[in-house]
PDB file of N, CA and C in Angstrom:
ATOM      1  N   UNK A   1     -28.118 -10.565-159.517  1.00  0.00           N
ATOM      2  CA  UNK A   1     -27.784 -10.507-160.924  1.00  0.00           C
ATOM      3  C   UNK A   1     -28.963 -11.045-161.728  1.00  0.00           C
ATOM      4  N   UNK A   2     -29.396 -10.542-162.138  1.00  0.00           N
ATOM      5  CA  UNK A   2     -30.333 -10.911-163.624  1.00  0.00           C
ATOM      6  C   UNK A   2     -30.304 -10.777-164.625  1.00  0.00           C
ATOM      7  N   UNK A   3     -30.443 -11.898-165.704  1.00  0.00           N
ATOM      8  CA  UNK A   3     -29.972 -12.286-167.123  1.00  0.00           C
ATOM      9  C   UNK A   3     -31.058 -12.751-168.026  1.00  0.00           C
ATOM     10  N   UNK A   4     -31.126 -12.597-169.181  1.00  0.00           N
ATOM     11  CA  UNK A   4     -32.288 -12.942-169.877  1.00  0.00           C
ATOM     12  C   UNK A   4     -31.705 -14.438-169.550  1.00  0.00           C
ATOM     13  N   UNK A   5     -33.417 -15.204-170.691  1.00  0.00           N
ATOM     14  CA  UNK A   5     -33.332 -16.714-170.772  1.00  0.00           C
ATOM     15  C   UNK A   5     -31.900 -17.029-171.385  1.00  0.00           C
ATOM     16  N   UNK A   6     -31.894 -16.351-172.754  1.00  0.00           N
ATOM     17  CA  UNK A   6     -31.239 -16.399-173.698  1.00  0.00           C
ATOM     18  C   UNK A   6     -29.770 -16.663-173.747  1.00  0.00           C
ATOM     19  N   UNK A   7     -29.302 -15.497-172.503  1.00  0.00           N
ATOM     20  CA  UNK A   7     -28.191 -15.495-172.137  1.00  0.00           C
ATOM     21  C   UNK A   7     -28.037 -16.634-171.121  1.00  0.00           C
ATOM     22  N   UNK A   8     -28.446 -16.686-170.041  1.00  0.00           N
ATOM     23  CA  UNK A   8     -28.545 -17.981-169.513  1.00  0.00           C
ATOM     24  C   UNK A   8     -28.183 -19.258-169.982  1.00  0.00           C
ATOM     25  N   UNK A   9     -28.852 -19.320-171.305  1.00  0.00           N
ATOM     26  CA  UNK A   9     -29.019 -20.486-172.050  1.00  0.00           C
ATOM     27  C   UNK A   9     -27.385 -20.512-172.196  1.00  0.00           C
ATOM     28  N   UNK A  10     -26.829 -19.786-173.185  1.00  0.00           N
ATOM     29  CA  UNK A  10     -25.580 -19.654-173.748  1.00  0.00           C
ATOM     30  C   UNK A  10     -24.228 -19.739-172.622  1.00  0.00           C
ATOM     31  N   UNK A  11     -24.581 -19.157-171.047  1.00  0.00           N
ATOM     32  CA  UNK A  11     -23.389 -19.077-170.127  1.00  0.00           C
ATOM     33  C   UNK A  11     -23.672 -21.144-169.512  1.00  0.00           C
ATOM     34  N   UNK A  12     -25.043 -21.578-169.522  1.00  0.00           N
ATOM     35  CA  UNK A  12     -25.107 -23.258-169.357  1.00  0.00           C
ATOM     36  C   UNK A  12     -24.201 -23.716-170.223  1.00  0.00           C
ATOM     37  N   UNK A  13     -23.935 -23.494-171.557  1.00  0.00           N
ATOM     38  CA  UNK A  13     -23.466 -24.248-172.739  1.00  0.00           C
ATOM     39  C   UNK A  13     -22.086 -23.953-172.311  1.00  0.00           C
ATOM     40  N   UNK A  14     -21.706 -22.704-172.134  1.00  0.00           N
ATOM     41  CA  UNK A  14     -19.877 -22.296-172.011  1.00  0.00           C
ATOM     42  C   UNK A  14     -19.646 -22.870-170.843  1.00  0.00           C
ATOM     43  N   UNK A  15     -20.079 -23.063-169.316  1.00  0.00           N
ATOM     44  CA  UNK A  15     -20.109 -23.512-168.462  1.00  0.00           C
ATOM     45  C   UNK A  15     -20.880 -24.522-167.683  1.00  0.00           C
ATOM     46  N   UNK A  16     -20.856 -25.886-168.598  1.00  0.00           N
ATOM     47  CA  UNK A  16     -21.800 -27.425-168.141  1.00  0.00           C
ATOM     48  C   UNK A  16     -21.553 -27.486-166.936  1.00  0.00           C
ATOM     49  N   UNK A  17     -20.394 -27.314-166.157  1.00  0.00           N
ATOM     50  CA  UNK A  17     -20.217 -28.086-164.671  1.00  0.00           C
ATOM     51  C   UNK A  17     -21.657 -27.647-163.650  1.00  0.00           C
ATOM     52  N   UNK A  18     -22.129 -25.860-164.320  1.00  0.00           N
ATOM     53  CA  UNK A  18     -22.605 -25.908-163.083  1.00  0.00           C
ATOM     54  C   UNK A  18     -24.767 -26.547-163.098  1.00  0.00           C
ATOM     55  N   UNK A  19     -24.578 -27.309-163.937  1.00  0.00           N
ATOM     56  CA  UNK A  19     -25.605 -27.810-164.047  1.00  0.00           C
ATOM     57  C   UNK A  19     -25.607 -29.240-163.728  1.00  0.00           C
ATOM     58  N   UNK A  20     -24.456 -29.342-162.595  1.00  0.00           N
ATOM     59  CA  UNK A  20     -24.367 -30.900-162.029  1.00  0.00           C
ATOM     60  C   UNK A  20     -24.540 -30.845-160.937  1.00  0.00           C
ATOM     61  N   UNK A  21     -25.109 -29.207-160.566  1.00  0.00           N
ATOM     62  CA  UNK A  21     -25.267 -28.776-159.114  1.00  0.00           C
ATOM     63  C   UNK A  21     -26.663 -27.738-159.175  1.00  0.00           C
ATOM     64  N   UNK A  22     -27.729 -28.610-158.301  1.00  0.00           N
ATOM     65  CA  UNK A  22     -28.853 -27.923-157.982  1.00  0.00           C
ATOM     66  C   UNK A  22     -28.423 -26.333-157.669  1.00  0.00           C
ATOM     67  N   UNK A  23     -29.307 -25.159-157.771  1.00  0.00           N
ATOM     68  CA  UNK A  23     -29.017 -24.022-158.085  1.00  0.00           C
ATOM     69  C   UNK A  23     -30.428 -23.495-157.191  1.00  0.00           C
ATOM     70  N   UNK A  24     -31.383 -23.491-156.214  1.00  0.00           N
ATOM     71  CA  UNK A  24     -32.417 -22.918-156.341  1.00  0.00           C
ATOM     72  C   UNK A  24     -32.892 -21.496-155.795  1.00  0.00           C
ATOM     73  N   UNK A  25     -33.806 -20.621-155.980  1.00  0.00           N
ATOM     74  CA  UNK A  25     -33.672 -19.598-155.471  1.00  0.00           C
ATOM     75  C   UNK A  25     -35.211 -19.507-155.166  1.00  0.00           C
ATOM     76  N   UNK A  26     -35.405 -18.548-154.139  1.00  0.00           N
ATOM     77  CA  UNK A  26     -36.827 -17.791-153.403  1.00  0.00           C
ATOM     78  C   UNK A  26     -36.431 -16.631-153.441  1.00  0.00           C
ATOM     79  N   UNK A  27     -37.464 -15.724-153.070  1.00  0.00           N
ATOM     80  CA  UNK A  27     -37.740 -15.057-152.668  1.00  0.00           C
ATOM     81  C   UNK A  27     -36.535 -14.432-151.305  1.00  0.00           C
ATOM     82  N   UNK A  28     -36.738 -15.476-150.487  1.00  0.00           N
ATOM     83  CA  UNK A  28     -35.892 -15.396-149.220  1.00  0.00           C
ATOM     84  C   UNK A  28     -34.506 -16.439-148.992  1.00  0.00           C
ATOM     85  N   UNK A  29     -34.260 -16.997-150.010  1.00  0.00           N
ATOM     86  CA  UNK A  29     -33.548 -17.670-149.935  1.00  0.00           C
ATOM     87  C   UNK A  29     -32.378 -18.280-151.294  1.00  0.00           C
ATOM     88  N   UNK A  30     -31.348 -18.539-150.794  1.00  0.00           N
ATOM     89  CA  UNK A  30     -30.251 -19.412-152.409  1.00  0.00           C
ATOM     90  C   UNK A  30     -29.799 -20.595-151.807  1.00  0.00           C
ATOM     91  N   UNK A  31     -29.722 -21.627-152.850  1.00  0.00           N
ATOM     92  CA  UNK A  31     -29.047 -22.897-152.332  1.00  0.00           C
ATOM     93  C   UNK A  31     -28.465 -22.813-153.527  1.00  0.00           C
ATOM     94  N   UNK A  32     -26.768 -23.198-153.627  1.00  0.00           N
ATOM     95  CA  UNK A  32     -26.142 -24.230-154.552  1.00  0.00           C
ATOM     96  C   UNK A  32     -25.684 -25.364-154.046  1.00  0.00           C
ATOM     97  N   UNK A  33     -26.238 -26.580-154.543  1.00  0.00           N
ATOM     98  CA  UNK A  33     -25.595 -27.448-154.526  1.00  0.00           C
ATOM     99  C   UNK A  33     -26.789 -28.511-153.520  1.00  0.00           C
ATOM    100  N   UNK A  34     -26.295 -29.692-153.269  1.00  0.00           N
ATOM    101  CA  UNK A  34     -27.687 -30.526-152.771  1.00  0.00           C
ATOM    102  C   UNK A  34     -26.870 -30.890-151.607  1.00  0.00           C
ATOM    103  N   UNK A  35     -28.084 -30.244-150.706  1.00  0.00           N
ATOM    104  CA  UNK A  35     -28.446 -30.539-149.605  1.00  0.00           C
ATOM    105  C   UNK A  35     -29.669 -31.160-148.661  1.00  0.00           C
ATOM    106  N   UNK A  36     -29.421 -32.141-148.522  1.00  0.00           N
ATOM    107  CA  UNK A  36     -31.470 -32.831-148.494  1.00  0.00           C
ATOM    108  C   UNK A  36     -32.289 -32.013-147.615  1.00  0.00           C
ATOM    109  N   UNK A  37     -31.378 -31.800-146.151  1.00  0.00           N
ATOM    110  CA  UNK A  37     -32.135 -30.994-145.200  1.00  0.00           C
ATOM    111  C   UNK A  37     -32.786 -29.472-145.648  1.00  0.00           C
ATOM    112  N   UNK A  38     -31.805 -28.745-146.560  1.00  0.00           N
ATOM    113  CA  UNK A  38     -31.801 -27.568-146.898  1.00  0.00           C
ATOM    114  C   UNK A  38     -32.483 -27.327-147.784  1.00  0.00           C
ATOM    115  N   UNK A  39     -32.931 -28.374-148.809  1.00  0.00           N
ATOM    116  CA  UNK A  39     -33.710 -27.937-150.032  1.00  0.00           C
ATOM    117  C   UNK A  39     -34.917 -28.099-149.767  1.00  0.00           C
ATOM    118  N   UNK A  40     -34.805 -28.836-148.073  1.00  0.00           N
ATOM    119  CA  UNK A  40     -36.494 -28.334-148.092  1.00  0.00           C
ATOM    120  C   UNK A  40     -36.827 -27.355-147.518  1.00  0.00           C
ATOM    121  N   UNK A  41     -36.596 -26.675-147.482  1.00  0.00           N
ATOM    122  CA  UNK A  41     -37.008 -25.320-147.440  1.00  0.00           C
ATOM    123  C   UNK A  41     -37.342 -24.826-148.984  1.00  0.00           C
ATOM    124  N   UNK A  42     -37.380 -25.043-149.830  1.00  0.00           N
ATOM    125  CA  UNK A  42     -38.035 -25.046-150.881  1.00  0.00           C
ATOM    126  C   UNK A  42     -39.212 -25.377-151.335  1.00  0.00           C
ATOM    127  N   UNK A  43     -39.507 -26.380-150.455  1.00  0.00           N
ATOM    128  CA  UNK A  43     -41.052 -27.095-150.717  1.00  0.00           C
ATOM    129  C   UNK A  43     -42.086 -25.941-149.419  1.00  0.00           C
ATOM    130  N   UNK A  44     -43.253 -26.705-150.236  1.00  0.00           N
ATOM    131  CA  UNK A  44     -44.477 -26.234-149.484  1.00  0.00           C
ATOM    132  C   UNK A  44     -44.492 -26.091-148.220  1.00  0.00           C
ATOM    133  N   UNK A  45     -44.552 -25.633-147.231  1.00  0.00           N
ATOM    134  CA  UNK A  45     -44.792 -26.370-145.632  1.00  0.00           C
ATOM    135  C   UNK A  45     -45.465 -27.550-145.467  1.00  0.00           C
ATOM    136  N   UNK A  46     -46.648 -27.621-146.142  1.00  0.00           N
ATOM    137  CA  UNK A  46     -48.220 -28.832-146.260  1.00  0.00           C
ATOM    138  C   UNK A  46     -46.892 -30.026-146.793  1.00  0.00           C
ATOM    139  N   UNK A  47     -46.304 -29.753-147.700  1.00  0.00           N
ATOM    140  CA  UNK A  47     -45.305 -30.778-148.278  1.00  0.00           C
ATOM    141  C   UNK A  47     -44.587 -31.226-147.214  1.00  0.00           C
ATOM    142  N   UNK A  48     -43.556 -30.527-146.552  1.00  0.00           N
ATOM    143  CA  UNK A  48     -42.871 -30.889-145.562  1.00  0.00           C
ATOM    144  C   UNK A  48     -43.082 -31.623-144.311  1.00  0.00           C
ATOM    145  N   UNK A  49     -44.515 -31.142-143.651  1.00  0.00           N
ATOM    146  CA  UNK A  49     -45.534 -31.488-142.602  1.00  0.00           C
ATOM    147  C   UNK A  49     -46.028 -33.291-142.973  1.00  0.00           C
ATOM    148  N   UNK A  50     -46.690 -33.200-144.749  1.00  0.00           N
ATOM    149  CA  UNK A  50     -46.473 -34.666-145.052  1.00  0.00           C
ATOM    150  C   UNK A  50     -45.367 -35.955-145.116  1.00  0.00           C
ATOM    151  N   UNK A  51     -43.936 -34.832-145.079  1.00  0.00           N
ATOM    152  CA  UNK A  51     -43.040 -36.174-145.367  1.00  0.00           C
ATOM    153  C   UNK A  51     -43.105 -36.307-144.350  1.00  0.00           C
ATOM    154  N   UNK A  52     -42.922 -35.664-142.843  1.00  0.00           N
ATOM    155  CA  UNK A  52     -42.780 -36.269-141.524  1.00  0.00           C
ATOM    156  C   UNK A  52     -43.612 -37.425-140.893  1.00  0.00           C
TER     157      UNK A  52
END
């Protein structure tokens, strides 16, 4: 599904809850909601390789 900014903006305002929940997207991938293990897969590899 794709939505302008605009609209976006306006469905955040009618619906706050879901901005109490991380949302992220790739290319290859969706997360809602926080997961520590899972959101890294979001970061860099070089990033990931450093936290270890």
């Amino acid at each position: 599904m794709q939505m302008t900014t605009s609209k976006l903006v306006d469905y955040c305002l009618e619906h706050p809850e879901i901005l109490r929940e991380p949302i992220c997207i790739d290319d290859k991938h969706l997360l809602v909601g926080y997961n520590g293990n899972e959101i890294q897969q979001f970061l860099p590899r070089i990033v990931r390789r450093a936290e270890l």
